[in-house]
N, C-alpha and C. Protein backbone atom coordinates (compact mmCIF):
# COMPACT_ATOMS: atom_id res chain seq x y z
N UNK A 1 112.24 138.17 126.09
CA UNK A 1 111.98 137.15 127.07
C UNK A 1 110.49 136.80 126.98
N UNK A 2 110.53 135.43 126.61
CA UNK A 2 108.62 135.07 126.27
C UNK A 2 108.42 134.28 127.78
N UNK A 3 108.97 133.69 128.51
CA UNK A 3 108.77 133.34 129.44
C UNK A 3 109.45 132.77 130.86
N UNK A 4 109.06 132.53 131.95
CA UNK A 4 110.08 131.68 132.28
C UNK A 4 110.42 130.29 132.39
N UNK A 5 112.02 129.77 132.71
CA UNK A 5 112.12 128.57 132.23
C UNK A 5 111.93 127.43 133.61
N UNK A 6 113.03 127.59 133.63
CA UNK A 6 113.56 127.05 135.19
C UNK A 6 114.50 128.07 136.26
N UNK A 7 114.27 127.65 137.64
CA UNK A 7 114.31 128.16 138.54
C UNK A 7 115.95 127.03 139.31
N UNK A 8 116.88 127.86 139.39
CA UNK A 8 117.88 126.89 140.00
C UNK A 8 118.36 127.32 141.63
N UNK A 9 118.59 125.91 142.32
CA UNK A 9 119.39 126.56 143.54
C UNK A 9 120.42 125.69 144.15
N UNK A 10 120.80 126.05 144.58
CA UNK A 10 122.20 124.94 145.54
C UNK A 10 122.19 124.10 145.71
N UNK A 11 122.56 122.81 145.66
CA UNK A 11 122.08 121.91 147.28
C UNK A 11 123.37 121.35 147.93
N UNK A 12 123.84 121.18 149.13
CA UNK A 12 124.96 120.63 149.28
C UNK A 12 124.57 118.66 149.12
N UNK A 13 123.34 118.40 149.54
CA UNK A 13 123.07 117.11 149.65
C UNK A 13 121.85 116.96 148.71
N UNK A 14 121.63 116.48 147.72
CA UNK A 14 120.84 116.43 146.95
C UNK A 14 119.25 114.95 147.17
N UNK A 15 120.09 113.74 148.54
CA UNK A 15 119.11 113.06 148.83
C UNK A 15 118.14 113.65 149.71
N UNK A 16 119.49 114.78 150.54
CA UNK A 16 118.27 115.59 151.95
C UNK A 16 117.20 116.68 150.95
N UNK A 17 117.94 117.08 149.73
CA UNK A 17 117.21 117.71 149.35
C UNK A 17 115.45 117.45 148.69
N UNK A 18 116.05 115.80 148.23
CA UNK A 18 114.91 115.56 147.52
C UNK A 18 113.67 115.21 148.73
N UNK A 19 114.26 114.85 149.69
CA UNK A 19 113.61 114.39 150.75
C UNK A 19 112.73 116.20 151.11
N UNK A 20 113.59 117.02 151.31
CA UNK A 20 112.56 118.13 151.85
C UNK A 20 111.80 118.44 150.91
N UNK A 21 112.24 118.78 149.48
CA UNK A 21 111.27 119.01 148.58
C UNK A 21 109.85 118.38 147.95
N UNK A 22 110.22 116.91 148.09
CA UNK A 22 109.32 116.06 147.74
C UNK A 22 108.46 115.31 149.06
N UNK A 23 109.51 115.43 150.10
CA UNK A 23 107.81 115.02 151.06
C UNK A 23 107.33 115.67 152.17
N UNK A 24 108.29 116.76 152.17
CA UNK A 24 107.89 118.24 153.07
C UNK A 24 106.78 119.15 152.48
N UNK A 25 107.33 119.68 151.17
CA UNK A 25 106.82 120.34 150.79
C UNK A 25 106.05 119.91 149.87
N UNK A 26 105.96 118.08 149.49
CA UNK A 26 105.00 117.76 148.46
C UNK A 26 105.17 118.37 146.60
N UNK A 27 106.42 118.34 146.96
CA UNK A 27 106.57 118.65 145.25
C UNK A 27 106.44 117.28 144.22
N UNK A 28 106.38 117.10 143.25
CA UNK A 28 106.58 115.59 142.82
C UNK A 28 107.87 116.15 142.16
N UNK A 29 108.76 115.00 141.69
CA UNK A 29 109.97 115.36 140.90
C UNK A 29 109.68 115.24 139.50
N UNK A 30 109.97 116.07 139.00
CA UNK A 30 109.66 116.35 137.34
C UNK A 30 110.80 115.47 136.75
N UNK A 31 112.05 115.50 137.41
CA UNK A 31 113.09 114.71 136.62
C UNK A 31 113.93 114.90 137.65
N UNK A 32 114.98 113.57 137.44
CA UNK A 32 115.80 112.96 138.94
C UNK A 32 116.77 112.57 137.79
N UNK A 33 118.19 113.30 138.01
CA UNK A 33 119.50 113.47 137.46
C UNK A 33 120.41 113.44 138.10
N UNK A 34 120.06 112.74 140.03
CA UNK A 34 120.98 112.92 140.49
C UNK A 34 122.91 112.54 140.36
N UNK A 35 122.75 111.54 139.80
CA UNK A 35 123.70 111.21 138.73
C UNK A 35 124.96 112.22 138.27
N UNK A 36 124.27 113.38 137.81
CA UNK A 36 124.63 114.20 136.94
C UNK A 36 124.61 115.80 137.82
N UNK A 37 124.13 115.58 138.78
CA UNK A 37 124.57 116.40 140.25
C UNK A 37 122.93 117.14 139.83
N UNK A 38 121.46 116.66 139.25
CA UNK A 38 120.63 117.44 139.12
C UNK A 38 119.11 116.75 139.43
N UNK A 39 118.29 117.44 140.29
CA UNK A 39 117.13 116.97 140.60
C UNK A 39 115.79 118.17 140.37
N UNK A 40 114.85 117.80 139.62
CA UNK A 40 113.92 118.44 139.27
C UNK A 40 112.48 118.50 139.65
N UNK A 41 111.78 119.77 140.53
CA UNK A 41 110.71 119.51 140.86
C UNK A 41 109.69 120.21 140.46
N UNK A 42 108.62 119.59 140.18
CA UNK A 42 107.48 120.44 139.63
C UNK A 42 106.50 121.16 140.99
N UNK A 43 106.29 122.12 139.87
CA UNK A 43 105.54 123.51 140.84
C UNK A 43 103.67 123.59 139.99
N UNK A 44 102.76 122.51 140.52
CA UNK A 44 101.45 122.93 140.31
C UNK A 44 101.71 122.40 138.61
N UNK A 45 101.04 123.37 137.94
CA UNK A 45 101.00 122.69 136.20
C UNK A 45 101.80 123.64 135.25
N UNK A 46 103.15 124.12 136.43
CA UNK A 46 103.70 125.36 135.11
C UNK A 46 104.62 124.21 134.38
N UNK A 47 105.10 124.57 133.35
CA UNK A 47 106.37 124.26 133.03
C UNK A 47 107.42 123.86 133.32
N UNK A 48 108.03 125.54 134.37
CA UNK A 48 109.11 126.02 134.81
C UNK A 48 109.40 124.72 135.78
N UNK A 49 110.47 124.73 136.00
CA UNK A 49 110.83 123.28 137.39
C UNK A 49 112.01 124.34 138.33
N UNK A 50 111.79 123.84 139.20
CA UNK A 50 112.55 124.20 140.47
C UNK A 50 113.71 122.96 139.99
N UNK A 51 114.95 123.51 140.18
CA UNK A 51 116.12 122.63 140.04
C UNK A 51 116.91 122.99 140.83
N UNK A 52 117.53 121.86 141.54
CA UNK A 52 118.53 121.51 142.35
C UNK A 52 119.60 121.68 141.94
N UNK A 53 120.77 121.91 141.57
CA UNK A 53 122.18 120.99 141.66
C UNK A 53 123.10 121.15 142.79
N UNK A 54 123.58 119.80 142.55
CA UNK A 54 124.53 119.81 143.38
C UNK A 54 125.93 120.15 143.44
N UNK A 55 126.25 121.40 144.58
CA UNK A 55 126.63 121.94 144.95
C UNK A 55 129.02 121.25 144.59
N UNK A 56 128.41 119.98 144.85
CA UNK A 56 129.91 119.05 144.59
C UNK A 56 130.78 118.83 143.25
N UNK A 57 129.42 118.77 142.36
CA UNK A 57 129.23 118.79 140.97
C UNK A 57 129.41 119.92 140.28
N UNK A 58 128.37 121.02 140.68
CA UNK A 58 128.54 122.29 140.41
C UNK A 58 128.95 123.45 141.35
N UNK A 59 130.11 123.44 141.66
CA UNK A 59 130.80 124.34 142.45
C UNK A 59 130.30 125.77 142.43
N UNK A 60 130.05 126.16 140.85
CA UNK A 60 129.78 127.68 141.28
C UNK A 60 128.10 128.02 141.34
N UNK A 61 127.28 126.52 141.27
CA UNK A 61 125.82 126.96 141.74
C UNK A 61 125.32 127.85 142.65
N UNK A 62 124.58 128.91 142.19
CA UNK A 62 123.39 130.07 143.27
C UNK A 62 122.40 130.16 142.16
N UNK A 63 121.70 130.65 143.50
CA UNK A 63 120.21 131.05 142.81
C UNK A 63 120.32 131.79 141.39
N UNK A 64 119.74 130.75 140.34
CA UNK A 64 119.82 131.66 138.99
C UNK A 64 118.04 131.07 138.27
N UNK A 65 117.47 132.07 137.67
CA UNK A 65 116.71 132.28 136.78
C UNK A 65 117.00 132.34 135.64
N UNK A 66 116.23 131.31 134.81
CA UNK A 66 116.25 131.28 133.29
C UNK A 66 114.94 132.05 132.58
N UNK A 67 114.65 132.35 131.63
CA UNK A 67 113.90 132.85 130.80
C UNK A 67 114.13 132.39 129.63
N UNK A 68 112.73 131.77 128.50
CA UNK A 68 112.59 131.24 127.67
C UNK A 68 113.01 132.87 126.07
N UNK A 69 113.81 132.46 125.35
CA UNK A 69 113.59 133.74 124.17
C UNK A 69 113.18 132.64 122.71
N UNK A 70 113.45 132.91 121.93
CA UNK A 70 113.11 132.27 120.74
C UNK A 70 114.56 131.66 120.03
N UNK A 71 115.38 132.43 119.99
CA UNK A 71 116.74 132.05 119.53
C UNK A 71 117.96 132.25 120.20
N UNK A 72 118.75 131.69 121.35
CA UNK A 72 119.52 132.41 122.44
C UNK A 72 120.63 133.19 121.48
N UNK A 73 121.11 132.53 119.75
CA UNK A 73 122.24 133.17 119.65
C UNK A 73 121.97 134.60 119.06
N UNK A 74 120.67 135.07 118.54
CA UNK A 74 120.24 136.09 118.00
C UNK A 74 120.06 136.45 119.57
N UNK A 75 119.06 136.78 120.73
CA UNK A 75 119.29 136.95 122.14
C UNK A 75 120.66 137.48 122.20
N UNK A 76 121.74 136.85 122.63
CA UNK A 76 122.74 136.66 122.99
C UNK A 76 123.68 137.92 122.09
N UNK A 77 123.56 137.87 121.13
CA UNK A 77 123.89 138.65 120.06
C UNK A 77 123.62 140.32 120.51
N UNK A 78 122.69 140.17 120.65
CA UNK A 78 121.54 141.66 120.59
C UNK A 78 122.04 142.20 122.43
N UNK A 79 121.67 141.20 122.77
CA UNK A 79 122.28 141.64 124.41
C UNK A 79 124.02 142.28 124.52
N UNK A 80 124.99 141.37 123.85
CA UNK A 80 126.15 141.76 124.10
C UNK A 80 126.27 143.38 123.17
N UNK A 81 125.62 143.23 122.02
CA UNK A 81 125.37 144.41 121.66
C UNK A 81 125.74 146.06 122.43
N UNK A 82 124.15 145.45 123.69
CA UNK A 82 123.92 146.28 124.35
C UNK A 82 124.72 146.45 126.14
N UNK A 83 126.34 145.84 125.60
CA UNK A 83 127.16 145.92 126.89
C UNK A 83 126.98 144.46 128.03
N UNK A 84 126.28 143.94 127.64
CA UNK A 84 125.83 142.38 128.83
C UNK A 84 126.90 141.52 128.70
N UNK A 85 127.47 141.56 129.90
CA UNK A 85 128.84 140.88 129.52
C UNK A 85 128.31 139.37 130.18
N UNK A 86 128.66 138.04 129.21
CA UNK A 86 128.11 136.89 129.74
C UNK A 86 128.93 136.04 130.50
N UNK A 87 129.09 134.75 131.04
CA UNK A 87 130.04 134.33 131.64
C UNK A 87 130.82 133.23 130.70
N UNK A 88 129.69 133.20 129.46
CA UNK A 88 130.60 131.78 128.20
C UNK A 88 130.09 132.70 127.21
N UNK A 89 130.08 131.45 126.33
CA UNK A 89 129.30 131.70 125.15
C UNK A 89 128.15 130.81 125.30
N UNK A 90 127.09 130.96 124.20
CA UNK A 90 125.89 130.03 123.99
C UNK A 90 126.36 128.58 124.30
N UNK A 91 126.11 127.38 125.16
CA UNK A 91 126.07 126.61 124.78
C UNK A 91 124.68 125.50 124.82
N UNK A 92 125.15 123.96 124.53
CA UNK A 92 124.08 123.59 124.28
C UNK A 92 123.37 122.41 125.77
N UNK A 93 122.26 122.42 125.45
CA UNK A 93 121.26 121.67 126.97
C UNK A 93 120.62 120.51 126.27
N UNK A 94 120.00 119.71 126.64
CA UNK A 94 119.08 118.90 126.34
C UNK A 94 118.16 119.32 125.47
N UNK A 95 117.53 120.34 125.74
CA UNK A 95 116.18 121.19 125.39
C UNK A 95 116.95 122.05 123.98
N UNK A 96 118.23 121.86 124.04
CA UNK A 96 118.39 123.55 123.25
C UNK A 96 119.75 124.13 123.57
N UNK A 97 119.83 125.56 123.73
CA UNK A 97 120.70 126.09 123.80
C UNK A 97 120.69 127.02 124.82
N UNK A 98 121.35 127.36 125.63
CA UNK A 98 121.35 128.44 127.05
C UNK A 98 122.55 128.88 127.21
N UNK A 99 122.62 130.60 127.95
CA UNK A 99 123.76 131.08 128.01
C UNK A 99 123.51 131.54 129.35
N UNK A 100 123.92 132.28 130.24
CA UNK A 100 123.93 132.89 131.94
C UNK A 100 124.69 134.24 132.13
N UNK A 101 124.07 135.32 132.64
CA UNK A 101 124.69 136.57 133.07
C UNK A 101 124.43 136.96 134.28
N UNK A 102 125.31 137.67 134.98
CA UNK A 102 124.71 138.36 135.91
C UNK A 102 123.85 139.89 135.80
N UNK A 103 122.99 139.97 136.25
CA UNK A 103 122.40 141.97 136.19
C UNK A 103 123.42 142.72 136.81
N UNK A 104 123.25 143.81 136.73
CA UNK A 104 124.40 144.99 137.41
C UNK A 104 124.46 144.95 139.34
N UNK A 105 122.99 143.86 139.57
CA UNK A 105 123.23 143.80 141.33
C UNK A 105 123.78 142.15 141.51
N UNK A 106 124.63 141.31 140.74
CA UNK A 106 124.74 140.32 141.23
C UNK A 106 124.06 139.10 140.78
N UNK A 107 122.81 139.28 140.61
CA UNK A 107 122.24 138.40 139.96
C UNK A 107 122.10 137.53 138.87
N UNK A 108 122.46 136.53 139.26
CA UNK A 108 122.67 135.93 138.38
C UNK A 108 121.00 135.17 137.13
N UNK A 109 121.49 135.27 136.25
CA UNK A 109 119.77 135.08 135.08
C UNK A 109 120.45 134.57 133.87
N UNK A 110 119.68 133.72 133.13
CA UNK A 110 119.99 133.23 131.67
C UNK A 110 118.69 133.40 131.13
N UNK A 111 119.14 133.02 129.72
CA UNK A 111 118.46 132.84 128.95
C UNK A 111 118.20 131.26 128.03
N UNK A 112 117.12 130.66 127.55
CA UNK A 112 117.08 129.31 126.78
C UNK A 112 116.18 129.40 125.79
N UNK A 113 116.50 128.23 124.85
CA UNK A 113 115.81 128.61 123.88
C UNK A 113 115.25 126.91 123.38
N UNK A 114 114.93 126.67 122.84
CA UNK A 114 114.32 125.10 122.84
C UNK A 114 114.04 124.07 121.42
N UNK A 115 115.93 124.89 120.74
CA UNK A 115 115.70 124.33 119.52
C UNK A 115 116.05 123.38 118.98
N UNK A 116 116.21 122.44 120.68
CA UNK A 116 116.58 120.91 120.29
C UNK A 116 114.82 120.24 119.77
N UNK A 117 114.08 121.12 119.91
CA UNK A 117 112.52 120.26 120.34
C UNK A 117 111.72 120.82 118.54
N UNK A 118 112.72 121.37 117.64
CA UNK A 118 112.22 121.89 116.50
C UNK A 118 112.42 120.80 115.55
């Protein structure tokens, strides 16, 4: 894990959402997908984006963490290896390729890799 990616969470309403995020809390939106049940906000000058989806769209959305690796299917590979049972297989994102597991408490975490951008 070289870093992290994006940060995801629920929303049941994605206009109330953009509304608290962007003029409550002053986030700007990094990218607006509401469309596609997804809204993106930037945090200061990281990378990582706070992401929305919606909850209608994506039924089984909760709080999940991504982390950047270099290759998810070598990742992915090496992890199941070591017992990590995933919920798919690799598939593919805009950016690349990403897969999602839970840890042994529930938590849900993925991994991405960004070899649409090579």
């Amino acid at each position: 894990m070289r870093d992290y990616d994006n940060f995801f969470l629920p929303a049941t309403d994605l206009k109330a959402a953009k509304e608290f995020y962007n003029r409550v809390l002053r986030l700007p939106v990094k990218f607006d997908l509401s469309n596609e049940g997804m809204i993106a906000f930037a945090v200061g000058s990281q990378e990582p984006a706070l992401i929305l989806k919606d909850v209608h769209q994506f039924p089984d959305a909760r709080p999940t963490i991504w982390f950047v690796v270099d290759d998810v299917e070598e990742e992915y590979e090496r992890l199941k290896q070591r017992g990590l049972k995933f919920f798919s297989g690799p598939f593919l994102i805009a950016t690349g390729r990403a897969v999602e597991f839970e840890d042994p408490f529930g938590n849900k975490l993925g991994i991405t890799d960004y070899s649409a951008n090579l």
